[in-house]
Protein backbone atom coordinates (compact mmCIF):
# COMPACT_ATOMS: atom_id res chain seq x y z
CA UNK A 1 0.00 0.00 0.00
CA UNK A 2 1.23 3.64 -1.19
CA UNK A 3 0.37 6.70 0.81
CA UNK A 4 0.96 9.92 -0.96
CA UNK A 5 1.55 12.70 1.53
CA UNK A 6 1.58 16.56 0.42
CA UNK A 7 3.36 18.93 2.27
CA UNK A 8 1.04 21.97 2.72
CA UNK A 9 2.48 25.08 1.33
CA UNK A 10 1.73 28.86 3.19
CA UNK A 11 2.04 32.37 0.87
CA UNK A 12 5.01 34.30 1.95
CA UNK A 13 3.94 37.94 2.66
CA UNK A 14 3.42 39.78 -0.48
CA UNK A 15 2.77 36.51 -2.51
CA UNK A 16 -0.75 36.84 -2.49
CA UNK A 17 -0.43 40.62 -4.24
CA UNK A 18 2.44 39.47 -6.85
CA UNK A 19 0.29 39.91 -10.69
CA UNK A 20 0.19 36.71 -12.83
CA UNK A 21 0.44 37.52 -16.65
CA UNK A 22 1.27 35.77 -20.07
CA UNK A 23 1.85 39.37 -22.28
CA UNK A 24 4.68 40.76 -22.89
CA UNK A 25 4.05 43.98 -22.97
CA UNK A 26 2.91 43.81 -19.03
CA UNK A 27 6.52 43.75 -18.29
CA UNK A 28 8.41 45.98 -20.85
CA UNK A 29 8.78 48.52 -18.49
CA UNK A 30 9.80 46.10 -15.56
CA UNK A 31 13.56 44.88 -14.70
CA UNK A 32 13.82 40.93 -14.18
CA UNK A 33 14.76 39.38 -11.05
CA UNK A 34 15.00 35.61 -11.67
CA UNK A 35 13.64 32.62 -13.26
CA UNK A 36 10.52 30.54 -12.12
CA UNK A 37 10.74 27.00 -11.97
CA UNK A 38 8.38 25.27 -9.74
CA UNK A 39 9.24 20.85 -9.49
CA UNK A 40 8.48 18.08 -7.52
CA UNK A 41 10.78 17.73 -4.63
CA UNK A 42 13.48 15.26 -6.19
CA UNK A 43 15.08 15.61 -9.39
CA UNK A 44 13.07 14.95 -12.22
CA UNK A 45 10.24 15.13 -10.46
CA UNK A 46 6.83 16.68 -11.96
CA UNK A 47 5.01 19.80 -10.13
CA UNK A 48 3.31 19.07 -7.23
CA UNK A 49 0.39 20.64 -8.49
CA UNK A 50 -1.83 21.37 -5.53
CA UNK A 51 1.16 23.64 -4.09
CA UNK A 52 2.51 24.58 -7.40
CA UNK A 53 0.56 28.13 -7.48
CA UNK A 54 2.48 28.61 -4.03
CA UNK A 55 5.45 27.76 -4.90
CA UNK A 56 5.15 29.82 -7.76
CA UNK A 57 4.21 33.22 -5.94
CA UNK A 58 6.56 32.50 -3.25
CA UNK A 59 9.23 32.38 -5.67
CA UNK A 60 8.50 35.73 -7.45
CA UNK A 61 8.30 37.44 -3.95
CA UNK A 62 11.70 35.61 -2.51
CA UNK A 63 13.37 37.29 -6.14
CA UNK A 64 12.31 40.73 -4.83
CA UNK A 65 9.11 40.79 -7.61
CA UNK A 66 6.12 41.94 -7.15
CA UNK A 67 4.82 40.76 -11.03
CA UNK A 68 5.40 36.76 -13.07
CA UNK A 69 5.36 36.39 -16.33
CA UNK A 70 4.53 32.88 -16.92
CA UNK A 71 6.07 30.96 -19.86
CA UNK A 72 4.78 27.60 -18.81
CA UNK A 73 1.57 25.78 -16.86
CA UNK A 74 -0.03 22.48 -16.40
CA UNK A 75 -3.50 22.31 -15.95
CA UNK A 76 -4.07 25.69 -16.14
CA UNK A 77 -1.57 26.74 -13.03
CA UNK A 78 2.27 28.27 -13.76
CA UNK A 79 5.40 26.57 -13.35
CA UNK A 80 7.84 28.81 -15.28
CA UNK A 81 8.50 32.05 -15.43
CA UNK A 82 10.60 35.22 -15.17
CA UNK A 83 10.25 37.27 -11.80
CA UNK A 84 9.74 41.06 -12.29
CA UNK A 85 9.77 44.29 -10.42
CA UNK A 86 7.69 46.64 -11.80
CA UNK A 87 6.70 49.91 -10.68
C-alpha cells in the first residue's frame, strides 16, 4: 500500500499581491529578477500541483518581484516564469 503525503504550502507575505500575466508587454517597463521553476521535490520530479501556485508566488516574492510572467503551466496553473519588479 502507497500513501501519498503533500506537504502543505503557506504564501510568503506579499505573494498573495504578486500579478500573474502571459503578455509581454505587461513587463516591458519592468527589470527581471529571476527565473521561475516550480518541481516536484526530487530531481526529475513533476510539479506538485496542488502547491505549485504557491510555490510559484513564493518564488517571485523571494526574487524581490512583485509581477510573473509565466512561460509555462499544467492544468491551467504556472510553473515557469521570469520574476519582475515593476513599478
Amino acid at each position: 500500500m502507497h500513501i501519498l503525503l503533500s506537504a502543505c504550502f503557506s504564501l510568503a507575505p506579499g505573494a498573495d499581491k504578486v500579478r500573474m500575466t502571459k503578455n509581454p508587454s505587461d513587463v516591458a517597463n519592468c527589470s527581471a529578477v529571476g527565473n521561475i521553476k516550480v518541481s516536484g521535490e526530487g530531481a526529475g520530479e513533476a510539479a506538485d500541483i496542488a502547491s505549485a501556485d504557491t510555490k510559484f508566488r513564493n518564488q517571485v516574492v523571494g526574487f524581490g518581484g512583485n509581477t510573473a510572467f509565466i512561460t509555462a503551466s499544467a492544468l491551467g496553473i504556472p510553473v515557469d516564469g521570469i520574476a519582475y519588479r515593476c513599478p
